[in-house]
Protein backbone atom coordinates (compact mmCIF):
# COMPACT_ATOMS: atom_id res chain seq x y z
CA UNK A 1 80.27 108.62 77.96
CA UNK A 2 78.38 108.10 81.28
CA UNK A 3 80.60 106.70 83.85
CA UNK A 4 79.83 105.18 87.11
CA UNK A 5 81.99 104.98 90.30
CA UNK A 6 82.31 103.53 93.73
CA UNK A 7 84.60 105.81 95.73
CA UNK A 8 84.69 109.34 93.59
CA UNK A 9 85.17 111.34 96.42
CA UNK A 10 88.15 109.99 97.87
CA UNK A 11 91.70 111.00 96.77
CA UNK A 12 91.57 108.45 93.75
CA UNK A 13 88.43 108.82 92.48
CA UNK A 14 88.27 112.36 93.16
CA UNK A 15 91.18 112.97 90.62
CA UNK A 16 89.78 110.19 88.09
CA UNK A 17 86.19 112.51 88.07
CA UNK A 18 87.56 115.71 87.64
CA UNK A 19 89.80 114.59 84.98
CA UNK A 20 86.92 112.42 83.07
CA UNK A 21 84.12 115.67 83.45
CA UNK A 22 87.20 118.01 82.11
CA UNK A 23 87.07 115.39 79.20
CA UNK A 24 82.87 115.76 78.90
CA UNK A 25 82.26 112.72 79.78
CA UNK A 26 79.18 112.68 82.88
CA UNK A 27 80.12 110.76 86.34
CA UNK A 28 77.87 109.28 89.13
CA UNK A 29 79.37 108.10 92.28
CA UNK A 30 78.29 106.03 95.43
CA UNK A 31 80.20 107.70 98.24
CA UNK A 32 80.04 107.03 102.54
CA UNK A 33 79.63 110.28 104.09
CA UNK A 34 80.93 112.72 105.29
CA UNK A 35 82.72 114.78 102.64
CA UNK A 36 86.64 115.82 103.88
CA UNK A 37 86.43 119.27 104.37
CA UNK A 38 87.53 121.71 101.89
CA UNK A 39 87.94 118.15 99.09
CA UNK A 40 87.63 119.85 96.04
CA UNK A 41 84.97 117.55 94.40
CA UNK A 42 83.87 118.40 91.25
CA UNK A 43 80.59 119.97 91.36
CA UNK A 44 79.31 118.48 87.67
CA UNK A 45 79.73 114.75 89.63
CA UNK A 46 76.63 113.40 91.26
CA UNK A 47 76.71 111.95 94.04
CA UNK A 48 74.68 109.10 96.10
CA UNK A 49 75.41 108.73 99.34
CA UNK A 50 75.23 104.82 100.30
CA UNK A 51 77.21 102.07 101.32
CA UNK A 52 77.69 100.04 98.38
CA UNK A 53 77.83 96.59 100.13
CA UNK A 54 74.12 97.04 101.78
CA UNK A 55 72.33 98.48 98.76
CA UNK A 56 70.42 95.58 96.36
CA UNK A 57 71.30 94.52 93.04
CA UNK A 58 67.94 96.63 92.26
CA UNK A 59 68.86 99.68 93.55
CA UNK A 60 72.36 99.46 91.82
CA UNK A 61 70.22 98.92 88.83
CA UNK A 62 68.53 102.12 89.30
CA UNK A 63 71.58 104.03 89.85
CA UNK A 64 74.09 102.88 87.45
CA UNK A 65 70.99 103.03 84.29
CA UNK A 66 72.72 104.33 81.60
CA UNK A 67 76.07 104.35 82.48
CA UNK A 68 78.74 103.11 79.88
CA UNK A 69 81.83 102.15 82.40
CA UNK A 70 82.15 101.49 85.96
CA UNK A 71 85.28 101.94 87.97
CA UNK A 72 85.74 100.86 91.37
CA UNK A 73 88.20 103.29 92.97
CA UNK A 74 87.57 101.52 96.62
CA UNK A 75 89.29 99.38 99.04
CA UNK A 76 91.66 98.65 101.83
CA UNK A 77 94.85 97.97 101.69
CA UNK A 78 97.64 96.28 103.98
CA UNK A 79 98.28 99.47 106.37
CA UNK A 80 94.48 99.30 107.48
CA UNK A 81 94.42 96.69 110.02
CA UNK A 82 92.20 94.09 111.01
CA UNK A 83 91.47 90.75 113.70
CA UNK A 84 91.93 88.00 112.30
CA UNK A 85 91.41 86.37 110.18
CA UNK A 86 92.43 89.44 107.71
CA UNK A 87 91.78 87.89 104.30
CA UNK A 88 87.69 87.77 105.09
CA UNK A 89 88.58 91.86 105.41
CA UNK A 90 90.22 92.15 101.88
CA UNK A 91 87.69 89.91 100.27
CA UNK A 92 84.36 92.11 102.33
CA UNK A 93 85.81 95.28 100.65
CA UNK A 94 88.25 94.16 97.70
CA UNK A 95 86.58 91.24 96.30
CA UNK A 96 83.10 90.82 96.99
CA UNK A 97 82.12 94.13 95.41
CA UNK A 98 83.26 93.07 92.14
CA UNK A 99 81.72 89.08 92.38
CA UNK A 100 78.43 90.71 92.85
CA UNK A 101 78.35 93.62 90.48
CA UNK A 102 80.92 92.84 87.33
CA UNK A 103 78.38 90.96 86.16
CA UNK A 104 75.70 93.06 86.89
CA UNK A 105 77.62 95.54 85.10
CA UNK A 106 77.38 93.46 82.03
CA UNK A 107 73.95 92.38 82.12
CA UNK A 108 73.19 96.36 81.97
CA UNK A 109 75.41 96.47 79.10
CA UNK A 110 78.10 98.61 80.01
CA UNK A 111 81.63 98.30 78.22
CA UNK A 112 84.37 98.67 80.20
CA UNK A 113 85.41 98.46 83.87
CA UNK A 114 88.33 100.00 85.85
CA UNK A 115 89.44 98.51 89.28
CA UNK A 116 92.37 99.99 91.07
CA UNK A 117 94.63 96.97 92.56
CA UNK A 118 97.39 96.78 93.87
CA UNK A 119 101.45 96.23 92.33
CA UNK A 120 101.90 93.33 94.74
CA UNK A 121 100.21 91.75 92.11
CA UNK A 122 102.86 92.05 89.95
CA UNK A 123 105.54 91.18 92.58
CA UNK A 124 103.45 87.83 93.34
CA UNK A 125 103.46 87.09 89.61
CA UNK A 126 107.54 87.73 88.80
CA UNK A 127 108.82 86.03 91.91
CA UNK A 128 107.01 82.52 92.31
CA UNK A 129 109.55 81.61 94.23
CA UNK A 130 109.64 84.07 97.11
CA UNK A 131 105.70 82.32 97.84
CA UNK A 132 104.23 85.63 98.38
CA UNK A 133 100.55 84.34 98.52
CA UNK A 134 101.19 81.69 101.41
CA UNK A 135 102.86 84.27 103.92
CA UNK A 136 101.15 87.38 103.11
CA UNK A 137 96.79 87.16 103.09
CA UNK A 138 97.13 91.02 101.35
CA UNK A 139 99.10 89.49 98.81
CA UNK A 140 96.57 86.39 98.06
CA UNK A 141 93.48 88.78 98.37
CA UNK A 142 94.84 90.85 95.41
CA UNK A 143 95.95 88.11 92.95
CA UNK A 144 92.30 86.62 93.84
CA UNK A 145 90.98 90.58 93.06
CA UNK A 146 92.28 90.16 89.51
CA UNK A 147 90.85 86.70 88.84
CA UNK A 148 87.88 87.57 89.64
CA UNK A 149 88.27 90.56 87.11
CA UNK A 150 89.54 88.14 84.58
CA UNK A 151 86.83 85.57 85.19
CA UNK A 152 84.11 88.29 83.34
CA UNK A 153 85.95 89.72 81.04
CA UNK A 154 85.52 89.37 77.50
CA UNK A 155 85.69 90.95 74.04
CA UNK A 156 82.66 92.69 74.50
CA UNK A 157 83.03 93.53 78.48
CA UNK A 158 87.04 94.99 79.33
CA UNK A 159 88.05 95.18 82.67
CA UNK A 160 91.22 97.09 83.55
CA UNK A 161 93.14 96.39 86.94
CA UNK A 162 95.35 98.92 87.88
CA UNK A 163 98.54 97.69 90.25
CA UNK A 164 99.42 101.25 91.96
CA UNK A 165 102.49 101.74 93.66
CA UNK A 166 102.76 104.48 96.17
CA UNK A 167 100.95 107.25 95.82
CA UNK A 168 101.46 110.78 97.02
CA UNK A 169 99.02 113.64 97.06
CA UNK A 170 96.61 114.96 99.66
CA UNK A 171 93.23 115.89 99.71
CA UNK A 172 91.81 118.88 102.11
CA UNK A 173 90.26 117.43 105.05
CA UNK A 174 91.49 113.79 104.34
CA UNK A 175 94.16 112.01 106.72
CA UNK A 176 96.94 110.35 104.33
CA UNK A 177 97.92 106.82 104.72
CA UNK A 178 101.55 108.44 104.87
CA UNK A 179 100.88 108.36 109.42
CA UNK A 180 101.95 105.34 109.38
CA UNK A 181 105.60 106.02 107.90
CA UNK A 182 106.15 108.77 110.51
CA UNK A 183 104.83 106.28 113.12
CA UNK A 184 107.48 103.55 112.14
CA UNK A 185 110.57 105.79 111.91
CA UNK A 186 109.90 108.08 114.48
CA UNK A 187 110.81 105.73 116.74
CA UNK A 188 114.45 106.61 115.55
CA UNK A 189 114.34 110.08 115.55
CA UNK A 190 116.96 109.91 118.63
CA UNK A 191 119.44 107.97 116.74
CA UNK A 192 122.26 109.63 114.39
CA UNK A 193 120.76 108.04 111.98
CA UNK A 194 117.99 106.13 110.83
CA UNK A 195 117.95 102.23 109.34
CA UNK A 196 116.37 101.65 106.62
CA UNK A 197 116.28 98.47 104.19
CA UNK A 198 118.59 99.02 100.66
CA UNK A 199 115.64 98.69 98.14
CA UNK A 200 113.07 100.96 96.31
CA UNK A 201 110.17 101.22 94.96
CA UNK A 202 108.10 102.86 92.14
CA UNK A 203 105.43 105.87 92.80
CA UNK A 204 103.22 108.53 91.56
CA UNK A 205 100.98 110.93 91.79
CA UNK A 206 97.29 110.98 92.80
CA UNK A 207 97.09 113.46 89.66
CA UNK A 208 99.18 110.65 87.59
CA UNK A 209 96.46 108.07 89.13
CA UNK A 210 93.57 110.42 87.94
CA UNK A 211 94.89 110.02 84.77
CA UNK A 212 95.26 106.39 84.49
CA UNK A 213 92.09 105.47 85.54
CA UNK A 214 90.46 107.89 82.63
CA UNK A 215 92.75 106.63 80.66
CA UNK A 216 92.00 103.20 81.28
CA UNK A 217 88.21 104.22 80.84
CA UNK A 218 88.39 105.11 77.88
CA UNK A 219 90.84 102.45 76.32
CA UNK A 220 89.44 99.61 74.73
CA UNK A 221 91.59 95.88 75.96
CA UNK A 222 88.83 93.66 74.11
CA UNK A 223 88.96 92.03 77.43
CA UNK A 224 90.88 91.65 80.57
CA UNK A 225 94.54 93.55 81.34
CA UNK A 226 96.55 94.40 84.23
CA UNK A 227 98.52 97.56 84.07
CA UNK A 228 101.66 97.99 85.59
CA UNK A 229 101.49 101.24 87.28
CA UNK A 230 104.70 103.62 88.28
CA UNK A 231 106.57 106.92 86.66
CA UNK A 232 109.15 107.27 89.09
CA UNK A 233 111.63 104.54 90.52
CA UNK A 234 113.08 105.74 93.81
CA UNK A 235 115.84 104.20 96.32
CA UNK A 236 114.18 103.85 99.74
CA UNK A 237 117.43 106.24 100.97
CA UNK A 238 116.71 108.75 98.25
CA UNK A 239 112.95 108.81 99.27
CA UNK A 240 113.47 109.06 102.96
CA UNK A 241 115.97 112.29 102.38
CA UNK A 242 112.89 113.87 100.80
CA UNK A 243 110.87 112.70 103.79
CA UNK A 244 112.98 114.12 107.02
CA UNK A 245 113.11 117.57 104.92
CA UNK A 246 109.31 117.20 104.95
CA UNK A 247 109.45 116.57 108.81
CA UNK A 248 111.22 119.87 109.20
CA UNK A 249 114.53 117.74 109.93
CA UNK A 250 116.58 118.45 106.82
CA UNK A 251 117.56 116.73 104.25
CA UNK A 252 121.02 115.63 105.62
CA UNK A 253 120.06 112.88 107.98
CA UNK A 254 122.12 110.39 107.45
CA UNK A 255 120.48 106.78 106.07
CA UNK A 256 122.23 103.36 106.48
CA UNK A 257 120.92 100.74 104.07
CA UNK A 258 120.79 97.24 106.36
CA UNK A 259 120.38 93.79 105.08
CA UNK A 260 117.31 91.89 105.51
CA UNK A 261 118.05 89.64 108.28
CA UNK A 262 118.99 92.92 110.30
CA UNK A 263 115.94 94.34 109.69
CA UNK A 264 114.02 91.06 110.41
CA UNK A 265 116.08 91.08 113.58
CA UNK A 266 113.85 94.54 114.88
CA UNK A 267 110.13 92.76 113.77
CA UNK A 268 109.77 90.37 116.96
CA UNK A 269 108.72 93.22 118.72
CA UNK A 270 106.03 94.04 115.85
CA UNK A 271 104.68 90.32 116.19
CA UNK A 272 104.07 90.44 119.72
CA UNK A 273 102.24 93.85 119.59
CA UNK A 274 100.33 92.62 116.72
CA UNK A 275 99.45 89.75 119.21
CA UNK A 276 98.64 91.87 122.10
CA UNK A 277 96.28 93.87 119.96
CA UNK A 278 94.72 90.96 118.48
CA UNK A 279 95.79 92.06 114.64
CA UNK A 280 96.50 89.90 112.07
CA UNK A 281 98.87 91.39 109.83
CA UNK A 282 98.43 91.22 105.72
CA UNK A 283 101.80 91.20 105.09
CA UNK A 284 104.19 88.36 106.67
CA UNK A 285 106.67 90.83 109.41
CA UNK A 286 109.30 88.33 108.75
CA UNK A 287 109.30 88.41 105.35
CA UNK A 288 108.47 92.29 105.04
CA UNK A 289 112.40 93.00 105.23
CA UNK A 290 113.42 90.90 102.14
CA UNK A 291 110.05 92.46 100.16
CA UNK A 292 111.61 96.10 101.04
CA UNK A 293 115.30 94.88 99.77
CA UNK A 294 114.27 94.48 96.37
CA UNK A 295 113.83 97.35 94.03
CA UNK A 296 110.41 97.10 93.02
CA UNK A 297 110.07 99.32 90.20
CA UNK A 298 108.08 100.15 87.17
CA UNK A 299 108.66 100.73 83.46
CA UNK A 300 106.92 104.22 83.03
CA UNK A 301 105.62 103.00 79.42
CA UNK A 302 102.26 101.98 80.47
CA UNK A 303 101.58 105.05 82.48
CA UNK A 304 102.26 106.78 79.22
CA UNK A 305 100.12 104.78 77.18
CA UNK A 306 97.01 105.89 79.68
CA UNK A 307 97.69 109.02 78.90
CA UNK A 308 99.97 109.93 82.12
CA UNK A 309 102.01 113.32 82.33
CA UNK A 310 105.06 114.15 83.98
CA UNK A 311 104.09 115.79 87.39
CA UNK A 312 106.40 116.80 90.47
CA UNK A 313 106.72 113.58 92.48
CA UNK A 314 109.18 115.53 95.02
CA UNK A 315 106.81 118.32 95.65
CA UNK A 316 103.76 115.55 95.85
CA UNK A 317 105.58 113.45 98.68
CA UNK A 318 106.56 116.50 100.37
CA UNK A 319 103.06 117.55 100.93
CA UNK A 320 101.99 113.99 101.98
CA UNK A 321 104.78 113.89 104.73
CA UNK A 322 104.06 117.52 106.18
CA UNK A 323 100.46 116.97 106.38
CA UNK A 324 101.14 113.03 107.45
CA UNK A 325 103.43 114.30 110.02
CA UNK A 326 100.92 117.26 111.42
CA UNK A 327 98.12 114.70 111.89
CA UNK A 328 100.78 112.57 113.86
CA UNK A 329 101.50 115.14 116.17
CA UNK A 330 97.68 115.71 116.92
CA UNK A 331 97.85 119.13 115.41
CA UNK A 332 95.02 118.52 112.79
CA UNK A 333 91.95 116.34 112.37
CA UNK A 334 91.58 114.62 109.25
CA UNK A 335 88.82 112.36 107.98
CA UNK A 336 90.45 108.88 107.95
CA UNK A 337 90.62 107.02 104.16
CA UNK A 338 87.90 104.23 103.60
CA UNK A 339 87.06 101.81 102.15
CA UNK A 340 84.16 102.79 100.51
């Protein structure tokens, strides 16, 4: 099949198009320049340089002809940030993309469509009563991504959201979104030991993601379905010992698991800088501790029924870390990740 994405030349969609063309199926992407140096982009996948949000309906036409699937593998998420207001962000880059072309994509007749989400999704949808969507404009701007996915699908048009986790992997040349972990606990390096809330979370691979998202092209829904996405469930403690070995600090430092209201206790000062800068956060600071208490994990089923294979998630996050923590010390330059 002929497949057609936004974003194949980032970490995602990179994966997803090496994995489809080692299946035989043909890809086209829309990509912003520059390519990372040293990416290893397959060379079968053609590429158009454009920015998706200032090309016409007509010239999408032209592009996408003949293509049986289209998978958006673009997008911000909540560690970019913005001015406010932050949810006219999210929609520009998560949203709008899909009002204008899903059903484009079905007048041209194509089949199926893959978007990668987010697994706050999922969070917002089994906890009603933590009302996610009113403190967090990330949180709204996702549940909104997936209605508007839902809104054209049909038995005759699928569309797919994926609701990744974290992700680990790096690409040559591109600057993982991993910084911003070494920026936050850095700032206890000094300390015998470093706070951290007592929950966890679910993760993968960008290999593992590559293989949902051909997976997911290639799987008939007979309409709309949101995948749960996650192979490995991880204690934050567990995941930051693998971290500080990254960091070249061993994998002995000691970790004390705090209680929400301590941690909320340490985010004043994050409001006011947020204020100083003029950013408006997508995820509620004061609610951010009880989010990171819970153990937000995954049943690894529907990773396997996409076709996912076990992969080494230790090795994966300890590649992200050293490379996150070398662009964090100024020692490389790294293409930042965007959204497309």
């Amino acid at each position: 099949m002929k497949v057609f994405m936004i974003g194949g030349t980032g970490l995602l969609g990179c994966e997803a198009a090496r994995i489809l063309i080692d299946r035989g199926h043909q890809v086209k992407s829309v990509a912003l320049p520059p390519l990372p140096e040293g990416a290893p982009i397959p060379e079968e996948m053609e590429i158009v340089f454009s920015d998706i949000n200032k090309i016409s309906d007509e010239e999408f036409k032209e592009i996408a002809a003949g293509c049986e699937v289209f998978i958006f593998a673009a997008g911000v998420d909540e560690r970019v940030e913005f001015p406010a207001p932050v949810y006219e962000y999210y929609y520009k880059y998560n949203i709008a993309p899909l009002e204008r072309l899903l059903p484009i994509c079905k007048e041209m007749g194509m089949k199926r469509a893959v978007v990668l989400g987010s697994y706050f999704s999922g969070l917002v949808k089994a906890r009603p009563d933590m009302k996610l969507c009113e403190r967090n404009p990330y949180f709204r701007s996702r549940i909104d991504q997936e209605n508007v996915c839902r809104r054209y699908a049909d038995r005759d048009f699928d569309v797919s959201v994926l609701e990744l986790p974290y992700i680990f992997g790096t690409q040559p040349g591109r600057r993982p979104v991993w910084v911003v972990l070494i920026e936050q606990i850095a700032m206890m390096d000094k300390l015998p030991c470093t706070l951290y809330p007592k929950g966890g979370t679910t993760m993968l691979t960008a290999r593992q993601v590559g293989q949902c998202i051909a997976g997911a092209a290639e799987k008939q829904t007979h309409g709309f379905r949101a995948w749960p996405i996650g192979m490995y469930n991880m204690k934050w403690k567990q995941f930051l010992k693998i971290v500080y070995d990254a960091r070249g600090m061993g994998a002995d430092r000691k970790i004390v698991s705090i209680p929400p209201w301590m941690m909320k206790m340490g985010m004043g000062g994050i409001v006011k800088d947020y204020a100083a800068r003029g950013i408006d956060s997508g995820m509620d600071p004061l609610q951010l501790p009880y989010i990171m208490d819970l153990d937000l994990f995954t049943d690894p089923r529907y990773c396997r029924e996409l076709g996912v294979t076990e992969d080494d998630i230790t090795a994966a996050i300890f590649d992200s870390i050293r490379v996150s923590e070398e662009a964090y010390l100024g020692k490389v330059k790294l293409l930042d990740m965007k959204g497309e």
